[in-house]
N, C-alpha and C. Protein backbone atom coordinates (compact mmCIF):
# COMPACT_ATOMS: atom_id res chain seq x y z
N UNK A 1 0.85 -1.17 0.00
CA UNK A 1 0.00 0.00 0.00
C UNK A 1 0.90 1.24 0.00
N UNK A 2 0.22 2.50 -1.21
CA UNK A 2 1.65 3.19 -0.96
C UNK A 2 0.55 4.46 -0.39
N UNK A 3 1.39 5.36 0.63
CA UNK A 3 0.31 6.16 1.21
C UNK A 3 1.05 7.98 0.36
N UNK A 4 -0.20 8.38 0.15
CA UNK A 4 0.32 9.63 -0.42
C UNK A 4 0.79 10.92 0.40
N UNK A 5 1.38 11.48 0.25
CA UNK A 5 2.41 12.90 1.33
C UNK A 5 0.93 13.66 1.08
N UNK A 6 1.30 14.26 2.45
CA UNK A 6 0.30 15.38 2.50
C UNK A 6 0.83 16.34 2.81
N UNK A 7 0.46 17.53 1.84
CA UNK A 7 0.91 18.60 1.49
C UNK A 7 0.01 19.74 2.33
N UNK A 8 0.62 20.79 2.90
CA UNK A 8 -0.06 21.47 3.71
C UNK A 8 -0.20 22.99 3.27
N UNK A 9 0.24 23.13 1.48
CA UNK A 9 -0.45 24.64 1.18
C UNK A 9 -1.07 25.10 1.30
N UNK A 10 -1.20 26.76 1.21
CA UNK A 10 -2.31 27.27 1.91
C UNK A 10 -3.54 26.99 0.66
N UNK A 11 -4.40 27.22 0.86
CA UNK A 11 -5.59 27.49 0.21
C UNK A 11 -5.75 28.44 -1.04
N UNK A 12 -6.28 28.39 -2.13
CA UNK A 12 -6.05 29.69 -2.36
C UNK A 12 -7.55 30.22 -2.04
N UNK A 13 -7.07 31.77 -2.33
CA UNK A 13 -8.01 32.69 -1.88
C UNK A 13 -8.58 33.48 -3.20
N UNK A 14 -9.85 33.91 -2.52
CA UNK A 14 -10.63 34.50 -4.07
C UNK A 14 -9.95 35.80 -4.09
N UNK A 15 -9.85 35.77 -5.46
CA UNK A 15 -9.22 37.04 -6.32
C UNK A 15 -9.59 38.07 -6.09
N UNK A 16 -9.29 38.93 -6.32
CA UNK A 16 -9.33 40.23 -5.97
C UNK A 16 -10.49 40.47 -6.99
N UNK A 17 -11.12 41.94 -6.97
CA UNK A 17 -12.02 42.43 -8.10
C UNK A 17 -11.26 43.58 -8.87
N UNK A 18 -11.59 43.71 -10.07
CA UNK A 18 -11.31 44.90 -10.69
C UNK A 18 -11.68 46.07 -10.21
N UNK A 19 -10.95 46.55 -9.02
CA UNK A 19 -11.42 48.06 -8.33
C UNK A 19 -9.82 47.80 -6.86
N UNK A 20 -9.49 49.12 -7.16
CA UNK A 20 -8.47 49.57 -6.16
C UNK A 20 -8.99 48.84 -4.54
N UNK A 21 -9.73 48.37 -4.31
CA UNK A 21 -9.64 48.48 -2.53
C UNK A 21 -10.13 46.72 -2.48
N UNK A 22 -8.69 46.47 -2.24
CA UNK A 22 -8.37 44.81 -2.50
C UNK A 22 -7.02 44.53 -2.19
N UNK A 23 -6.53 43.74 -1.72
CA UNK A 23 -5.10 43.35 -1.66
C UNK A 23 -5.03 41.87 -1.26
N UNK A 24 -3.99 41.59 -1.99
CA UNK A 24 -3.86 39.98 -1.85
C UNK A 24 -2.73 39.29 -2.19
N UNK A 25 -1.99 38.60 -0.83
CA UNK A 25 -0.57 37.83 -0.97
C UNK A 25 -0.65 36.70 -2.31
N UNK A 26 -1.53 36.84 -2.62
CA UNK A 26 -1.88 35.62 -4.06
C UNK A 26 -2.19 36.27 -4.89
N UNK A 27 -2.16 37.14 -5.05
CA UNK A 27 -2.40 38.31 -6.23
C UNK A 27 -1.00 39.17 -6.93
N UNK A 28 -1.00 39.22 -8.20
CA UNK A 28 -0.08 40.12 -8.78
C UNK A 28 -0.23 41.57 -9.37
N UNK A 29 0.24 42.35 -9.59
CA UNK A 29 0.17 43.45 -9.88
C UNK A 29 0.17 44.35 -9.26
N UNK A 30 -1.14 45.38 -8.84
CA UNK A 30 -1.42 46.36 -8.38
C UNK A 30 -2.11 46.18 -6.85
N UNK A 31 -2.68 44.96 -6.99
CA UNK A 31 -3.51 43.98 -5.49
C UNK A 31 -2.39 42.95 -4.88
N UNK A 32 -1.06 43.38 -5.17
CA UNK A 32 -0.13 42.11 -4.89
C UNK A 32 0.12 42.82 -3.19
N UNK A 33 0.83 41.89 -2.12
CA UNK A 33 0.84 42.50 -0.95
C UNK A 33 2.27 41.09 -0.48
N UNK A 34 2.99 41.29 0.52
CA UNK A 34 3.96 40.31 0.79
C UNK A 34 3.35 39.83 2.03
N UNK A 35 3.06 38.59 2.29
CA UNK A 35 2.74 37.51 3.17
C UNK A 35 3.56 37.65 4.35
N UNK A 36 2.67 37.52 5.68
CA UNK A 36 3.45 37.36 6.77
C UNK A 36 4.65 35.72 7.09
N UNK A 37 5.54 35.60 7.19
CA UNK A 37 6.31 34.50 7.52
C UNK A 37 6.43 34.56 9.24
N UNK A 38 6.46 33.30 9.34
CA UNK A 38 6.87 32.85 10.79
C UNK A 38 7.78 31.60 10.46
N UNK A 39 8.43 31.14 12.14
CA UNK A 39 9.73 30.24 12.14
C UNK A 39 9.18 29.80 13.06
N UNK A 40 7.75 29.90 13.99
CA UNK A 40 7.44 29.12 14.92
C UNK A 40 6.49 27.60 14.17
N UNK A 41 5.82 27.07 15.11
CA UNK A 41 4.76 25.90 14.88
C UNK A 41 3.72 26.66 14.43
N UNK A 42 3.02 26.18 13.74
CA UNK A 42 1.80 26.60 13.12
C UNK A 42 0.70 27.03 14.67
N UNK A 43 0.73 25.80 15.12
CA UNK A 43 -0.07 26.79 16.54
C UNK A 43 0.41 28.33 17.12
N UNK A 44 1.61 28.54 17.24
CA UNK A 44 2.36 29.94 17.88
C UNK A 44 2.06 31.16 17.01
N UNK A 45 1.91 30.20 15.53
CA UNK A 45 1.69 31.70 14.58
C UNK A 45 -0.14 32.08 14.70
N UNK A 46 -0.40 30.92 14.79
CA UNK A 46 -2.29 31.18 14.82
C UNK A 46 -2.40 32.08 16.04
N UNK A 47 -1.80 31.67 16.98
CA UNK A 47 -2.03 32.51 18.44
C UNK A 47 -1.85 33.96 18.57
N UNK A 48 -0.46 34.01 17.34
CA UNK A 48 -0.32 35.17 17.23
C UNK A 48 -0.93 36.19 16.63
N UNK A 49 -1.11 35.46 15.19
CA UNK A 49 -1.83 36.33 14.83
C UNK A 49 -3.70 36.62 14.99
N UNK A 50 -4.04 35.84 15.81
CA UNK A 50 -5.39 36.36 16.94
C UNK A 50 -5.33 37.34 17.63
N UNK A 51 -3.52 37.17 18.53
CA UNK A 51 -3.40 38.31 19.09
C UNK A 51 -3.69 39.51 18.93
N UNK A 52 -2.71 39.57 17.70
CA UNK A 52 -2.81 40.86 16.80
C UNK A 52 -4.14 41.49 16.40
N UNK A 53 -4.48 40.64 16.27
CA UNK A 53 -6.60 41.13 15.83
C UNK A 53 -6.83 41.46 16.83
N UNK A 54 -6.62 40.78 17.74
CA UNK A 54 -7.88 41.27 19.21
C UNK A 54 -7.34 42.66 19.25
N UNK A 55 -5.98 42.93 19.30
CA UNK A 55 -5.61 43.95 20.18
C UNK A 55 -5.53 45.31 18.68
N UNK A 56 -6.05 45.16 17.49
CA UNK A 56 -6.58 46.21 16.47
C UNK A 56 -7.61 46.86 16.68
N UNK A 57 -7.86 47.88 16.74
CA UNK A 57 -9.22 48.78 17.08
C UNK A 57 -10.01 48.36 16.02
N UNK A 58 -11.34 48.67 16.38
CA UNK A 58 -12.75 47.80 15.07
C UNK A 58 -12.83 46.57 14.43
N UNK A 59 -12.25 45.65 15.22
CA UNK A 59 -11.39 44.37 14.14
C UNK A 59 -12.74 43.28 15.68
N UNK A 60 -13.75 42.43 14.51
CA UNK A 60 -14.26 41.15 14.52
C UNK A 60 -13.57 40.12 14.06
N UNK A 61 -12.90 39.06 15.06
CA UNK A 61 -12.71 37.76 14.34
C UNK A 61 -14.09 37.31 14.08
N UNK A 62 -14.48 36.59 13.06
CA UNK A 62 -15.59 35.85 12.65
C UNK A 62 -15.56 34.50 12.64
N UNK A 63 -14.15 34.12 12.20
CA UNK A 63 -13.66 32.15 12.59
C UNK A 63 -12.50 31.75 12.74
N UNK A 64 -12.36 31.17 13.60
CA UNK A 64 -10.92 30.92 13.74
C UNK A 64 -10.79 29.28 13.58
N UNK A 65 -10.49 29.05 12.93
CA UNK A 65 -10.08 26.92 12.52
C UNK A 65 -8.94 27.14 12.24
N UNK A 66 -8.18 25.63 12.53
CA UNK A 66 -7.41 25.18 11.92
C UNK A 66 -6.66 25.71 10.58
N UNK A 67 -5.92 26.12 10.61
CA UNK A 67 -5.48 26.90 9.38
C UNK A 67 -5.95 27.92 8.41
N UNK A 68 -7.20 28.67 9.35
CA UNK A 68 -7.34 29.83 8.51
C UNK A 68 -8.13 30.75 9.36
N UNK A 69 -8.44 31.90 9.24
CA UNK A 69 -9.51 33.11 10.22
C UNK A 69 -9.89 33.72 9.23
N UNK A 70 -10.88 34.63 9.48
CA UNK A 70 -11.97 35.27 8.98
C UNK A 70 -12.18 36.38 10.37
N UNK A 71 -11.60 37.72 9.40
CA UNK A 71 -12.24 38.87 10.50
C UNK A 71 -12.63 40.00 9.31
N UNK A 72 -13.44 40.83 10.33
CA UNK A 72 -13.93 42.27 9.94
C UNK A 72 -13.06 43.16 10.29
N UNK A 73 -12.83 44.56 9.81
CA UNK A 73 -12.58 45.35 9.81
C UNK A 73 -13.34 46.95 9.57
N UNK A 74 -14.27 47.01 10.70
CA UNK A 74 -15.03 48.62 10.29
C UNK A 74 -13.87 50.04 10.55
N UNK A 75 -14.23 50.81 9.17
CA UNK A 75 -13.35 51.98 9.83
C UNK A 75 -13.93 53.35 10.27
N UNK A 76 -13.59 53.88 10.49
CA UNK A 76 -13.28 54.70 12.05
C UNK A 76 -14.54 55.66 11.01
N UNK A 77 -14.12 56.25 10.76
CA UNK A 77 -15.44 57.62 10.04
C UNK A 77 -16.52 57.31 9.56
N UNK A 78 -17.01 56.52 8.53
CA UNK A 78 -18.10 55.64 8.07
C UNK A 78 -18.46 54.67 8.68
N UNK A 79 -17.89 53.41 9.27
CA UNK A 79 -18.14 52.07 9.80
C UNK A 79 -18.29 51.56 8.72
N UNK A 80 -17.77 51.31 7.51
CA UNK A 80 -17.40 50.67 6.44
C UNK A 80 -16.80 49.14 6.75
N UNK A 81 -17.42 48.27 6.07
CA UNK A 81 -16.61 46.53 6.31
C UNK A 81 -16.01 45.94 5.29
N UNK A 82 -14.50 45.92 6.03
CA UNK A 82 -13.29 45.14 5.25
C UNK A 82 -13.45 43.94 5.68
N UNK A 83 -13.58 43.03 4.93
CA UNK A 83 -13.05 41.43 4.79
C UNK A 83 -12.20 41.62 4.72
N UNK A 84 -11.32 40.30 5.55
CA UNK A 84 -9.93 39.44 5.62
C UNK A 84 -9.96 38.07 5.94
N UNK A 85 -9.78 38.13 4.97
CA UNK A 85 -9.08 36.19 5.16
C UNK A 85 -7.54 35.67 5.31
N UNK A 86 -7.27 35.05 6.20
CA UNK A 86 -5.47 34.65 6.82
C UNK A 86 -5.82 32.86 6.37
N UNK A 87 -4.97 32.12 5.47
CA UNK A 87 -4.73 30.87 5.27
C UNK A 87 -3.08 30.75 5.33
N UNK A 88 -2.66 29.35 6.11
CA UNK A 88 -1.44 28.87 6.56
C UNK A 88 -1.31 28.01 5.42
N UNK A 89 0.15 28.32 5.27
CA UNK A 89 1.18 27.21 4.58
C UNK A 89 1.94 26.79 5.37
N UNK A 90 1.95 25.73 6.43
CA UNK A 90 2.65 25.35 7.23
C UNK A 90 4.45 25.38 6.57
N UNK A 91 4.01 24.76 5.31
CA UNK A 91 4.95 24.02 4.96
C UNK A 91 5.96 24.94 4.24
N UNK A 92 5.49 26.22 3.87
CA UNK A 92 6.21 27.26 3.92
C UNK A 92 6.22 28.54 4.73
N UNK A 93 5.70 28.35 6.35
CA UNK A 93 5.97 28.72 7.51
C UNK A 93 5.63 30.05 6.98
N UNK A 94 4.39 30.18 6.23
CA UNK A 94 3.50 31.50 5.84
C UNK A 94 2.15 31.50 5.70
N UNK A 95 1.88 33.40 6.24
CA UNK A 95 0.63 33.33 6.24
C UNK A 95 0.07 34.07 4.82
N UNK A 96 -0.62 33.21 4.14
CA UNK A 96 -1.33 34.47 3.07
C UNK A 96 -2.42 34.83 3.75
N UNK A 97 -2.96 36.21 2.70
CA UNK A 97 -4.17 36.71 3.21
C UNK A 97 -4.59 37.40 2.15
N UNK A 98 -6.06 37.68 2.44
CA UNK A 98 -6.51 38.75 1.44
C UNK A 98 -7.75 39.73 2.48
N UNK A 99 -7.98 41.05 1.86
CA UNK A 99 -8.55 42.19 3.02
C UNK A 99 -9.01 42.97 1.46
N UNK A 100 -10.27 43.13 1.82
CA UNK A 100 -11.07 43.93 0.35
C UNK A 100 -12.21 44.62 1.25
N UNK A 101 -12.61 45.35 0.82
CA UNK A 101 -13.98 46.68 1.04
C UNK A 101 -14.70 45.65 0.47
N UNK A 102 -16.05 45.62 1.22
CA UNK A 102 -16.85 44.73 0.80
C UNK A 102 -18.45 46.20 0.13
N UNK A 103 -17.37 47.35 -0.08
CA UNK A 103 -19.11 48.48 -0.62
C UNK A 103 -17.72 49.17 -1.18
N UNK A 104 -18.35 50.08 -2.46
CA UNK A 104 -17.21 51.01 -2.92
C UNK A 104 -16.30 50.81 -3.95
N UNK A 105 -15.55 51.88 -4.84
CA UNK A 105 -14.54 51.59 -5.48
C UNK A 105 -12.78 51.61 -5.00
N UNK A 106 -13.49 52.90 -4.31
CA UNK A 106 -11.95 53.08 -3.76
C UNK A 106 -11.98 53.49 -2.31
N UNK A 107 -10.70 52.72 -1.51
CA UNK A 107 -10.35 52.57 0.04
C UNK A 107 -9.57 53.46 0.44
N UNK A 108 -8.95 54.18 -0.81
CA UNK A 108 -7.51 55.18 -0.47
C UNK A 108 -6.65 54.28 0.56
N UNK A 109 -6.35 53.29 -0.06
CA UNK A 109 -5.13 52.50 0.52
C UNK A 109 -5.32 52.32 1.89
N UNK A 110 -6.60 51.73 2.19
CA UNK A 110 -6.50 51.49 4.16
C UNK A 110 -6.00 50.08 3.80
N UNK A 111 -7.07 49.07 3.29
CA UNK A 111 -6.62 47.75 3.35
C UNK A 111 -4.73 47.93 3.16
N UNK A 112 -4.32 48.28 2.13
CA UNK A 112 -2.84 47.56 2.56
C UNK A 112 -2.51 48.37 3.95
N UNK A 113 -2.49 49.51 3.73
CA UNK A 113 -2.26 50.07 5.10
C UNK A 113 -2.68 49.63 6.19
N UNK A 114 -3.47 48.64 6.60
CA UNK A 114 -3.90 47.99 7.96
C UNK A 114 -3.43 46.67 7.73
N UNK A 115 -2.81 45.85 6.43
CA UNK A 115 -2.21 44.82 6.44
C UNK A 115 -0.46 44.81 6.82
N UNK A 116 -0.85 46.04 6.06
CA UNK A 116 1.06 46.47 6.19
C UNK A 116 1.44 46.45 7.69
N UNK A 117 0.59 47.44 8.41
CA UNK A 117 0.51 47.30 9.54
C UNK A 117 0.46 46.12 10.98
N UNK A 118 -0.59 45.52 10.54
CA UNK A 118 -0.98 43.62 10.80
C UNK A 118 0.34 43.17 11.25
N UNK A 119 1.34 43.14 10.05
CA UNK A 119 2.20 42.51 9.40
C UNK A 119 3.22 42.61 10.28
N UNK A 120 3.73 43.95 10.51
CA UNK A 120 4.89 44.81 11.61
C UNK A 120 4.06 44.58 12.81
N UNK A 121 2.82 44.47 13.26
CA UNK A 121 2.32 43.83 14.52
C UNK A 121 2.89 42.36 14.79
N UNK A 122 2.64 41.37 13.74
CA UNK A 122 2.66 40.25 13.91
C UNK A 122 4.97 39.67 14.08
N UNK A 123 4.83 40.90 13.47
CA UNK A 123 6.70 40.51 13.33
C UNK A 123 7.35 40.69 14.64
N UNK A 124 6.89 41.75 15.39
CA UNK A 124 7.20 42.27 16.86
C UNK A 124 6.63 41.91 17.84
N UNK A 125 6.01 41.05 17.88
CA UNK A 125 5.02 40.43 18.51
C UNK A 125 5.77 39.03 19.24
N UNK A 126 5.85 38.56 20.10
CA UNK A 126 6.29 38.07 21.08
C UNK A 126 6.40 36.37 20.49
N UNK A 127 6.83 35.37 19.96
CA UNK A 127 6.34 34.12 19.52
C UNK A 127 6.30 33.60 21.04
């Protein structure tokens, strides 16, 4: 019996839309964004990066499983809602993600700017 390797890539994630307020570590071009990396266990990075959410102003986790979360993001003047999705590649000790305006054409650059951000949270952040 031969048993097959199991591969632990992340997921992919839905594409971005044709409109500025989108960003995505699986995306190229203009929606492209660089993925958080970790050197801990896949548990230390999940923990962490929960951390990091809880402790973001306006930020709903919505699910947290096994290799992936789902949070909101309302911002501060409107109460406008950003989707984000975080999926693990264990196996390349990274997190992708994607964060889009779910109303609107244009975000004036919050999504990367609160990923960018995320990102330098999650790097300084204690494993």
């Amino acid at each position: 019996m031969v048993l097959a390797a199991v591969v632990s890539a992340a997921p992919a994630l839905p594409p971005c839309p044709n409109k500025p307020n989108c960003v995505s570590t699986q995306a190229t071009g203009a929606h492209a964004i660089e993925p958080i990396r970790y050197q801990t266990t896949h548990e230390d990075a999940m923990r962490r990066l929960l951390d990091v959410l809880r402790a973001m102003p306006r930020t709903t986790i919505v699910q947290s499983a096994p290799g992936s979360v789902r949070a909101e993001f309302r911002t501060r003047l409107f109460r406008f809602v950003d989707d984000a999705q975080f999926v693990f590649d264990d196996q390349a000790k990274t997190i992708h993600f994607r964060s889009a305006s779910r109303v609107g054409r244009s975000d004036f650059g919050v999504n990367r700017r609160r990923m960018e951000e995320l990102r330098r949270a999650f790097e300084t952040s204690r494993p």
